[in-house]
C-alpha atoms as a PDB file:
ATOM      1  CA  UNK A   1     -17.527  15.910  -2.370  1.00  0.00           C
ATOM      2  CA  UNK A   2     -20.697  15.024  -4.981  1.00  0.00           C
ATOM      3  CA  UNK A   3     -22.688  11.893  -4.255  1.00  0.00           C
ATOM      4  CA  UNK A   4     -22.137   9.315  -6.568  1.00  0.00           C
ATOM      5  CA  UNK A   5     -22.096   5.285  -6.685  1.00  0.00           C
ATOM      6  CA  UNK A   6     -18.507   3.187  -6.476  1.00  0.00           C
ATOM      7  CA  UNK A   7     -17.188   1.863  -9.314  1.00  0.00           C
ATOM      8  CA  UNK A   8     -17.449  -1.919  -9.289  1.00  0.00           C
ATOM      9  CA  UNK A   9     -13.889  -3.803  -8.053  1.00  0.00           C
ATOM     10  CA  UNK A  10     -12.252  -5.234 -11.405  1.00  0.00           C
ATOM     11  CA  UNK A  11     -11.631  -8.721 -11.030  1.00  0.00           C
ATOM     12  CA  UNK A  12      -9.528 -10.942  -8.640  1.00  0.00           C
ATOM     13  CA  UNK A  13      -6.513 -13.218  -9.882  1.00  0.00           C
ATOM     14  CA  UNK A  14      -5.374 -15.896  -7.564  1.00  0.00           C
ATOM     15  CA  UNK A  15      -1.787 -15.704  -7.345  1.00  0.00           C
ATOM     16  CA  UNK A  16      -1.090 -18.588  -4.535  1.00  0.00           C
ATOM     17  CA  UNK A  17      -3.309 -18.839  -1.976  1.00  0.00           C
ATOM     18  CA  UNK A  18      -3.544 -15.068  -2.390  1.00  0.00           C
ATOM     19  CA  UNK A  19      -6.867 -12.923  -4.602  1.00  0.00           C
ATOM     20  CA  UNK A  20      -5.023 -10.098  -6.061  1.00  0.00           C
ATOM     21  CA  UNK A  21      -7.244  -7.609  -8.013  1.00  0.00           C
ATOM     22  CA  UNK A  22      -6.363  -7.174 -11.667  1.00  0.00           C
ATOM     23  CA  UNK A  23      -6.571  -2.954 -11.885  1.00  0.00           C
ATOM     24  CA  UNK A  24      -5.217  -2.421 -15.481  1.00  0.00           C
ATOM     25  CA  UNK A  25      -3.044   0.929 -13.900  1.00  0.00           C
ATOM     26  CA  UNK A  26      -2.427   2.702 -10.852  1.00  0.00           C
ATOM     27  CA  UNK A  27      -4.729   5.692 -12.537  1.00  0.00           C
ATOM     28  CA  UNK A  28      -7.476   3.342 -12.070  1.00  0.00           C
ATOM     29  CA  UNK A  29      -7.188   1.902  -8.428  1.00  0.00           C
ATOM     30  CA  UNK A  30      -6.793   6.158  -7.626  1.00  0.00           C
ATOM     31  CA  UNK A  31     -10.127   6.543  -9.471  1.00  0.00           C
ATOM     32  CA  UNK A  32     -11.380   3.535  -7.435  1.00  0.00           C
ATOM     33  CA  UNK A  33     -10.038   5.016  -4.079  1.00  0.00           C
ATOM     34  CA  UNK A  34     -10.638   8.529  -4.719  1.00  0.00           C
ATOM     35  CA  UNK A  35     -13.742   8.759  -6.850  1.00  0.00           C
ATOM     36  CA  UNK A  36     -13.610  12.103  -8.760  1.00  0.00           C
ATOM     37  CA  UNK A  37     -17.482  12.177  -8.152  1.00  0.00           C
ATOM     38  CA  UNK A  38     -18.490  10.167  -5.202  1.00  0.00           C
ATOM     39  CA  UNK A  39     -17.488   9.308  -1.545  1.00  0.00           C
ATOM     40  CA  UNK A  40     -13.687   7.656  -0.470  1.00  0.00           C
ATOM     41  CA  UNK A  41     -13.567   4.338  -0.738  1.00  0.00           C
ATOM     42  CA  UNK A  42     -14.093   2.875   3.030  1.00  0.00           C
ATOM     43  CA  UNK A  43     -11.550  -0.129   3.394  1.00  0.00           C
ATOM     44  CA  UNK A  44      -8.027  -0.800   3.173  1.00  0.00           C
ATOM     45  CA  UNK A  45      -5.886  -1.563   0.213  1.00  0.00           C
ATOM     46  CA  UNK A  46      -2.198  -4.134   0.818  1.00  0.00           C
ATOM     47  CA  UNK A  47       0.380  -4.594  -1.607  1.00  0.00           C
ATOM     48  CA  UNK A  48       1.223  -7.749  -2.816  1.00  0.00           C
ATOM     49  CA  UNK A  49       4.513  -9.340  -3.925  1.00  0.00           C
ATOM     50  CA  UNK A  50       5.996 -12.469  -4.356  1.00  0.00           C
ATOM     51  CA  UNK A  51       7.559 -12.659  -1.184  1.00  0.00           C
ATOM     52  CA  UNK A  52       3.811 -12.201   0.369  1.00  0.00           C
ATOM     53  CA  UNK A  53       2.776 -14.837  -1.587  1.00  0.00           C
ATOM     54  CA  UNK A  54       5.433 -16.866  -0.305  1.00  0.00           C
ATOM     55  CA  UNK A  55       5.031 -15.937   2.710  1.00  0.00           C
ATOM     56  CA  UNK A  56       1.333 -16.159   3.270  1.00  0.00           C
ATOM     57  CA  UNK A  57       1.139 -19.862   1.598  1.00  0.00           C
ATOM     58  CA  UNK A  58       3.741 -20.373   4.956  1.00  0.00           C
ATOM     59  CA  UNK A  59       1.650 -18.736   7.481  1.00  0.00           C
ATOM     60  CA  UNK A  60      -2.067 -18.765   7.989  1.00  0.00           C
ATOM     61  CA  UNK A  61      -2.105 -16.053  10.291  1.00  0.00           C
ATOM     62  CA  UNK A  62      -0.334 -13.928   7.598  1.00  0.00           C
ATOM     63  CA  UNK A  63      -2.464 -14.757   5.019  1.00  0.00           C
ATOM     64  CA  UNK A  64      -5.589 -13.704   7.505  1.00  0.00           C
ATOM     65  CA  UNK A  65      -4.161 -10.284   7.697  1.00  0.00           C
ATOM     66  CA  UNK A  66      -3.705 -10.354   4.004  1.00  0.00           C
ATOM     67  CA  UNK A  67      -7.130 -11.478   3.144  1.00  0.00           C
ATOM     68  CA  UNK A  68      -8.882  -8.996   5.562  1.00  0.00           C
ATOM     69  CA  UNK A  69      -7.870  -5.931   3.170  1.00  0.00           C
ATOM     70  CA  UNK A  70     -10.173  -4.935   0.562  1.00  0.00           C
ATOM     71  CA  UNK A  71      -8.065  -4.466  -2.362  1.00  0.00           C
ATOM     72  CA  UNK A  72      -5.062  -6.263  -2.788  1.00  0.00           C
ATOM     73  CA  UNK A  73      -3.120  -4.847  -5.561  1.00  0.00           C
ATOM     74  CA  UNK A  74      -0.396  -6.146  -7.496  1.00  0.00           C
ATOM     75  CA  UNK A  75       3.290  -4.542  -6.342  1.00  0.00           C
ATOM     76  CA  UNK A  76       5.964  -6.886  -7.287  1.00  0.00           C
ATOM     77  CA  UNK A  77       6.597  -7.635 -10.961  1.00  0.00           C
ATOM     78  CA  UNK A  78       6.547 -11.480 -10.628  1.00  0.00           C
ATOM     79  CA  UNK A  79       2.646 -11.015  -9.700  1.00  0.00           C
ATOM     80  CA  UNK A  80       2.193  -8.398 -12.394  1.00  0.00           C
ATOM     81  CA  UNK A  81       3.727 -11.560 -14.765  1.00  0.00           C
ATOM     82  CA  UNK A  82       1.583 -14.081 -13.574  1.00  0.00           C
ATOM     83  CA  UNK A  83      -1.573 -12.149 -13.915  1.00  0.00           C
ATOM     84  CA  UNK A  84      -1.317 -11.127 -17.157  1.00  0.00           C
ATOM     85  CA  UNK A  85      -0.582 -14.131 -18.068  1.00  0.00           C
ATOM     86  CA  UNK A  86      -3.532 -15.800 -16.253  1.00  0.00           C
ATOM     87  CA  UNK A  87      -5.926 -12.962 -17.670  1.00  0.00           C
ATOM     88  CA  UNK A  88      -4.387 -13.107 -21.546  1.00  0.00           C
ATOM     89  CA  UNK A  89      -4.120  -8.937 -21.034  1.00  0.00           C
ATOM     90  CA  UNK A  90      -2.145  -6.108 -20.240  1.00  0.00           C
ATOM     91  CA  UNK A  91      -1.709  -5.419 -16.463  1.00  0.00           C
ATOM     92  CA  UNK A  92       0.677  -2.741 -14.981  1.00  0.00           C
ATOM     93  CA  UNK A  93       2.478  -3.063 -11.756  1.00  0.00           C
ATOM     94  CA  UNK A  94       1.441  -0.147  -8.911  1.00  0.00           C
ATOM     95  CA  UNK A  95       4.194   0.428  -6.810  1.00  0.00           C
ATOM     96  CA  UNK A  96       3.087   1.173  -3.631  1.00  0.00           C
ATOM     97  CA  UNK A  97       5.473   4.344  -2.414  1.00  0.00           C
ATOM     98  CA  UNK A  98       4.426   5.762  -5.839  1.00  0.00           C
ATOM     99  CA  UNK A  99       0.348   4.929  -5.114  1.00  0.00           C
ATOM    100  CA  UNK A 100       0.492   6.999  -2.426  1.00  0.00           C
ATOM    101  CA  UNK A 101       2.197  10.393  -3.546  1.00  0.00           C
ATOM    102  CA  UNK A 102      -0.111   9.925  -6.227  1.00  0.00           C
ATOM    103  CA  UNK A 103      -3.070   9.283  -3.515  1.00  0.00           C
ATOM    104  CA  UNK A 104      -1.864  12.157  -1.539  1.00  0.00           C
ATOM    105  CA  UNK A 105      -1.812  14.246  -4.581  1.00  0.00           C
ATOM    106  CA  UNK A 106      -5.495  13.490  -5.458  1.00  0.00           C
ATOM    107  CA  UNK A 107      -6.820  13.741  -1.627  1.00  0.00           C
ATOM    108  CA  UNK A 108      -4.765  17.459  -2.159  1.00  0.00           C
ATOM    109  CA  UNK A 109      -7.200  18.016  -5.252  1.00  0.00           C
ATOM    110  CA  UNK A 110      -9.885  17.250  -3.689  1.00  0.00           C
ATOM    111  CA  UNK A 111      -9.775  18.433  -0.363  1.00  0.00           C
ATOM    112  CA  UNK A 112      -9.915  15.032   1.075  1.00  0.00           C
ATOM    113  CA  UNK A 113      -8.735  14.860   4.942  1.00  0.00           C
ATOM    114  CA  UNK A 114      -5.926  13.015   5.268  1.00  0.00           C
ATOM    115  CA  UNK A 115      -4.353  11.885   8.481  1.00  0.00           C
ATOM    116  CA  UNK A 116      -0.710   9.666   8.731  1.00  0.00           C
ATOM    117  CA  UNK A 117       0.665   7.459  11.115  1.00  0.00           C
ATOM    118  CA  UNK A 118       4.037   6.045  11.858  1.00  0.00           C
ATOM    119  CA  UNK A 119       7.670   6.327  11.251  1.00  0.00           C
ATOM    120  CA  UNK A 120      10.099   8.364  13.708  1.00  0.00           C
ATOM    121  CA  UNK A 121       9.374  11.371  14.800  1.00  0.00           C
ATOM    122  CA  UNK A 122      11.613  13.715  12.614  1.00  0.00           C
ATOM    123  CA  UNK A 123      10.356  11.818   9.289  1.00  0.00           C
ATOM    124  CA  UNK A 124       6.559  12.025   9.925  1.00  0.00           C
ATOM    125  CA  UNK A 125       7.401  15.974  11.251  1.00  0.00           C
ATOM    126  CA  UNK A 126       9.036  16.137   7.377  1.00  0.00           C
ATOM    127  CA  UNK A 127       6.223  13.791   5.827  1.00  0.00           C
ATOM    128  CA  UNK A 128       3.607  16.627   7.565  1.00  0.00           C
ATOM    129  CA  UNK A 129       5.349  19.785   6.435  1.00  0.00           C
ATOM    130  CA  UNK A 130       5.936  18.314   2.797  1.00  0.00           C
ATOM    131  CA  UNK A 131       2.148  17.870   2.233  1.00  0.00           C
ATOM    132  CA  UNK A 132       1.264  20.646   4.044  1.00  0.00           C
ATOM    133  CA  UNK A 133       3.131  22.484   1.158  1.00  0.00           C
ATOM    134  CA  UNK A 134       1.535  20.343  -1.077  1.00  0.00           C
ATOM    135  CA  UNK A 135      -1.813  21.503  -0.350  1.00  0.00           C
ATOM    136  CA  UNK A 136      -2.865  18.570   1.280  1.00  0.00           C
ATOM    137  CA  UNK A 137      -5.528  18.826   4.226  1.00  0.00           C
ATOM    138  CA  UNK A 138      -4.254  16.826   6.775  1.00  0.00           C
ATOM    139  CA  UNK A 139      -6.314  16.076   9.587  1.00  0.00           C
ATOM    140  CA  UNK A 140      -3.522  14.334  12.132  1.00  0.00           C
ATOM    141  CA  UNK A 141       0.068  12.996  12.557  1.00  0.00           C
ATOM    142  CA  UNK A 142       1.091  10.267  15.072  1.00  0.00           C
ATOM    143  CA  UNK A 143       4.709   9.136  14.907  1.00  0.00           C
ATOM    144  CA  UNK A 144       5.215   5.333  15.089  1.00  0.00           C
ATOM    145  CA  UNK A 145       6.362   5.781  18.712  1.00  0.00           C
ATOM    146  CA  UNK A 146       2.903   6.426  20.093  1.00  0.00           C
ATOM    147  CA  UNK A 147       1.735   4.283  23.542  1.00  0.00           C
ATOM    148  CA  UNK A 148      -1.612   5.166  23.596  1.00  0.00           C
ATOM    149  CA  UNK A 149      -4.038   3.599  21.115  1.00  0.00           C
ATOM    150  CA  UNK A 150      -6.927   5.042  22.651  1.00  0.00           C
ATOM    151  CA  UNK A 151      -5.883   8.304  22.174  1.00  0.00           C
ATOM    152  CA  UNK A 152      -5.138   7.777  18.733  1.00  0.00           C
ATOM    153  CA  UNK A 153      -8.728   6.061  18.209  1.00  0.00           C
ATOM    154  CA  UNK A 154     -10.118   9.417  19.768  1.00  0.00           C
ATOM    155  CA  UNK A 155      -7.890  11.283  17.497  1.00  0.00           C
ATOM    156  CA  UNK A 156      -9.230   9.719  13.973  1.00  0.00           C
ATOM    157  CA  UNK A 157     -13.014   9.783  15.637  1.00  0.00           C
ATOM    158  CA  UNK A 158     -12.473  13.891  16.263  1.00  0.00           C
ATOM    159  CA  UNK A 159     -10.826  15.237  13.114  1.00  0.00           C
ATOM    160  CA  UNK A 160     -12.540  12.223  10.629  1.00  0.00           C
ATOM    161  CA  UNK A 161      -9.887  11.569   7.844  1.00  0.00           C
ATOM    162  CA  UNK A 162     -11.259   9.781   4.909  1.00  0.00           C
ATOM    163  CA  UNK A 163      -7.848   8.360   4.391  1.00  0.00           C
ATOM    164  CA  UNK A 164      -5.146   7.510   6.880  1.00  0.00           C
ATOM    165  CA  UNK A 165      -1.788   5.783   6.231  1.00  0.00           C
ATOM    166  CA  UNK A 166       0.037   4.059   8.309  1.00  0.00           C
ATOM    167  CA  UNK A 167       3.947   3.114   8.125  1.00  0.00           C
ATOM    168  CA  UNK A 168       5.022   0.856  10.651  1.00  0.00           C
ATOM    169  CA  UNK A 169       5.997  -2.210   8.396  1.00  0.00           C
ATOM    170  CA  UNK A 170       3.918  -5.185   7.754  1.00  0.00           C
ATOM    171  CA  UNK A 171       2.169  -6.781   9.031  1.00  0.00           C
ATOM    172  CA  UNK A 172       2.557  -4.484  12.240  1.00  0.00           C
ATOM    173  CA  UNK A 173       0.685  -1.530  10.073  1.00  0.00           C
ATOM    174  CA  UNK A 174      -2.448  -4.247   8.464  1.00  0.00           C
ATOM    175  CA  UNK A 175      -2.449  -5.672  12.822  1.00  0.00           C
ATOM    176  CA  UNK A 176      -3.133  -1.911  13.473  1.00  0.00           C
ATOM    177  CA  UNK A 177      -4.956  -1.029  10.588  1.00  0.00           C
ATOM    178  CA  UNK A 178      -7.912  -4.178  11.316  1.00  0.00           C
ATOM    179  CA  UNK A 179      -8.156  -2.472  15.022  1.00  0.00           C
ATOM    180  CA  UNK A 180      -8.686   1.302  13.594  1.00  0.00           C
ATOM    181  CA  UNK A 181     -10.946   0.425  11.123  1.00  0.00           C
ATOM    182  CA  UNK A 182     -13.590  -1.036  14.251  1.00  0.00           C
ATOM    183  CA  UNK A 183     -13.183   2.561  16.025  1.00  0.00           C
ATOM    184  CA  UNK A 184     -13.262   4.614  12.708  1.00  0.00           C
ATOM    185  CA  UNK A 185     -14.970   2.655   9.644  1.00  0.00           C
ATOM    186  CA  UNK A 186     -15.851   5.244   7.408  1.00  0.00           C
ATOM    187  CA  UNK A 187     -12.190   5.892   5.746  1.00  0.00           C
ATOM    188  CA  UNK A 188      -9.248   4.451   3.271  1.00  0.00           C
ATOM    189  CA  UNK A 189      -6.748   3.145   5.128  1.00  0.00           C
ATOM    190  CA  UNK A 190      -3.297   2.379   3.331  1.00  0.00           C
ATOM    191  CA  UNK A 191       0.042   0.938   5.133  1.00  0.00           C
ATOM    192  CA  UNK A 192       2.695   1.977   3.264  1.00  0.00           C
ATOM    193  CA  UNK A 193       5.772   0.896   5.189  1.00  0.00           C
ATOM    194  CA  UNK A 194       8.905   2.738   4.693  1.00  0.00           C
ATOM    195  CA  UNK A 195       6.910   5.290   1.729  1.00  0.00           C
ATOM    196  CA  UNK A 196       7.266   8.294   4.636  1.00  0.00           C
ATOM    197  CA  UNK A 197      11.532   8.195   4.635  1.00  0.00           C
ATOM    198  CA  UNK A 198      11.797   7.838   0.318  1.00  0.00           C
ATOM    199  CA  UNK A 199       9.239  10.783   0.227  1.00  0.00           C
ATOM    200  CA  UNK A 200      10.873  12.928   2.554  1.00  0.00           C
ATOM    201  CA  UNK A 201      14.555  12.036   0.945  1.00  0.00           C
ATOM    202  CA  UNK A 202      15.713  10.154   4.199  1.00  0.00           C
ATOM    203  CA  UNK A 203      15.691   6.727   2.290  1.00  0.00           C
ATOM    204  CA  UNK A 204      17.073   6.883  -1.756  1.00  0.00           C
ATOM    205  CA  UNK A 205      14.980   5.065  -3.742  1.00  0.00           C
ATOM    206  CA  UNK A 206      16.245   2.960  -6.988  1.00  0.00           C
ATOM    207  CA  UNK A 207      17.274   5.189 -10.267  1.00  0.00           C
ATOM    208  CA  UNK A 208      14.626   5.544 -12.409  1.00  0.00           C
ATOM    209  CA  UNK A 209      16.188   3.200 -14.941  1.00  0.00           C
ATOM    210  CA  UNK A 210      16.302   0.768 -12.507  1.00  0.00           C
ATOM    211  CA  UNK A 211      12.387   0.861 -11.341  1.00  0.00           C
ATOM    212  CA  UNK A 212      11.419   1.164 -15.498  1.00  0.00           C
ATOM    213  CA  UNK A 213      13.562  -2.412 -15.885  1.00  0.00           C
ATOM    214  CA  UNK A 214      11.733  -3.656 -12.709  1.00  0.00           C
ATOM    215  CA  UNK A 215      14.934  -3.983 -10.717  1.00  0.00           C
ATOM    216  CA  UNK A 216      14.424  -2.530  -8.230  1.00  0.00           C
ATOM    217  CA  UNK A 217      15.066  -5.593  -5.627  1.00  0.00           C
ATOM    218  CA  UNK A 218      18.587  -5.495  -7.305  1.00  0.00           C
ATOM    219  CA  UNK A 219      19.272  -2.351  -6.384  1.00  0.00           C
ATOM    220  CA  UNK A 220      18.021  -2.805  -2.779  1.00  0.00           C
ATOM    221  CA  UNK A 221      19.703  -6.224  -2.710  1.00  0.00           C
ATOM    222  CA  UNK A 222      23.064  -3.779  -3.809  1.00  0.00           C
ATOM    223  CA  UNK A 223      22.526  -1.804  -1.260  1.00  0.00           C
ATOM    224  CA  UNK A 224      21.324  -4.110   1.838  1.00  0.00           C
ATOM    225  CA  UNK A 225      23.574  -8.029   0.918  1.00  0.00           C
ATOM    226  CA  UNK A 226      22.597  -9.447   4.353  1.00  0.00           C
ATOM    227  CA  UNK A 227      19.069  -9.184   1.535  1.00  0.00           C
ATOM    228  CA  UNK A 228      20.255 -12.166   0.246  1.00  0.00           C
ATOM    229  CA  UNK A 229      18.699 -14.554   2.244  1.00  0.00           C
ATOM    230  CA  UNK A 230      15.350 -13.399   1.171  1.00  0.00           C
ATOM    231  CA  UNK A 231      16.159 -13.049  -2.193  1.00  0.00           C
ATOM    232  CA  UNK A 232      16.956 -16.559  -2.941  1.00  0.00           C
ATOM    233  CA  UNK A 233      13.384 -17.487  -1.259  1.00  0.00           C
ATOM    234  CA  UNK A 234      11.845 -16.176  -4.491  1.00  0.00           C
ATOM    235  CA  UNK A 235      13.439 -18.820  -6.245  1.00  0.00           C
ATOM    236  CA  UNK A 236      11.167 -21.073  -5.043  1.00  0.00           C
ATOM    237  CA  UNK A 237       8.221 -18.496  -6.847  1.00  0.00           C
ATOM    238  CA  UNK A 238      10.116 -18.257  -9.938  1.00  0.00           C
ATOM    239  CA  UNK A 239      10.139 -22.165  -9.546  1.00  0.00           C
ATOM    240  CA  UNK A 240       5.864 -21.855  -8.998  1.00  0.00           C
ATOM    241  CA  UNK A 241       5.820 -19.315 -12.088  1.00  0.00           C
ATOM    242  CA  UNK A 242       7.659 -21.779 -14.498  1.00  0.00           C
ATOM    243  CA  UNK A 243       5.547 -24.770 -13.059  1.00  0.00           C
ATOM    244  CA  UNK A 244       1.877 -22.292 -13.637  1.00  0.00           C
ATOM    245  CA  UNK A 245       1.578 -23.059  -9.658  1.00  0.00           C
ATOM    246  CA  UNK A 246       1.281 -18.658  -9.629  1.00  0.00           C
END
């Protein structure tokens, strides 16, 4: 890939106790990640929600594994809200399943090495094929059943992805992501959490009326009630929103 310097980071928001960077679109955190002149971005990206901001401003040792990723992007419309209205300018919201078809899409272009972790065995077997087919150059696959991290580490230090993503749900995925990133620092790591089973089809994802009206927690909430519980904690950041606490 050509030599070139990385773009600067755009400017943080503090939603909570939480920095979340203010990328006007996905197409620009991709640029930002994926350079198209100029090395992979070496770090890790999270997405962040509301219920992570609830959640972190709860637990310290949350908001640790939060604040040790390099780009914290803004996933859940409620943040999207609050930043624009903090920043007086447009701001779109970056799904995270959708960031990384797109990511795996550019790495294809590229020719970046790509190498994922997690899920069960039969979806990361799918996940594999389905971007083989893609064109993508994929370095490794380890299911989310694996017992040996060593072998793993010695895994991502002999084929050298410059991105790896790992679905294992969070913060399981970040807890694993902070060790890998010691053993193998030069790479993009993403955790993606249940991305690998909508991509393959295993998992439907919301209509795409329902994502373009940002409802998408509706239609999960329709399809999962026991939910419900969770849902009603965001009350209490619709509550912060209304107040200008977020």
């Amino acid at each position: 890939m050509p030599d070139a310097t990385q773009t600067d980071m755009p400017e943080q928001v503090k939603i909570g106790v939480i920095n979340v960077a203010a990328f006007n679109n996905m197409a620009a955190l991709l640029g930002y990640i994926v350079p198209a002149e100029g090395p992979v971005f070496a770090g890790s990206a999270v997405a962040i929600n509301p219920e992570k901001v609830l959640s972190a401003s709860r637990n310290p040792q949350l908001r640790e594994v939060i604040e040790a990723a390099d780009i914290r992007y803004a996933d859940g419309i409620g943040v999207v809200k609050a930043m624009r209205r903090r920043l007086g300018r447009h701001v779109e919201r970056i799904p995270g399943c959708e960031l990384w078809q797109e990511l795996m899409l550019r790495a294809a272009h590229y020719q970046v090495p790509v190498f994922i972790i997690g899920a069960k065995p039969e979806v990361l077997a799918q996940t594999r094929d389905k971007l083989i087919a893609a064109g993508t150059r994929l370095a490794g696959a380890v299911d989310g059943y694996f017992s040996d991290e060593a072998a793993l580490i010695d895994q991502l230090k002999h084929t050298k992805p410059r991105i790896v993503s790992v679905a294992m749900g969070s913060p399981r995925q970040e807890l694993l992501i902070q060790r890998l990133r010691q053993a193998h620092p030069d790479c993009f790591y993403m955790g993606v959490g249940g991305t690998y089973d909508v991509y393959t089809g295993n998992v439907k994802r919301a209509p795409a009326l329902w994502c373009k009206l940002n409802l998408e927690w509706a239609y999960r909430l329709v399809l999962q009630p026991s939910r419900i519980g969770r849902q009603l904690g965001l009350l209490r950041y619709l509550w912060w929103y209304w107040t200008g606490k977020v």
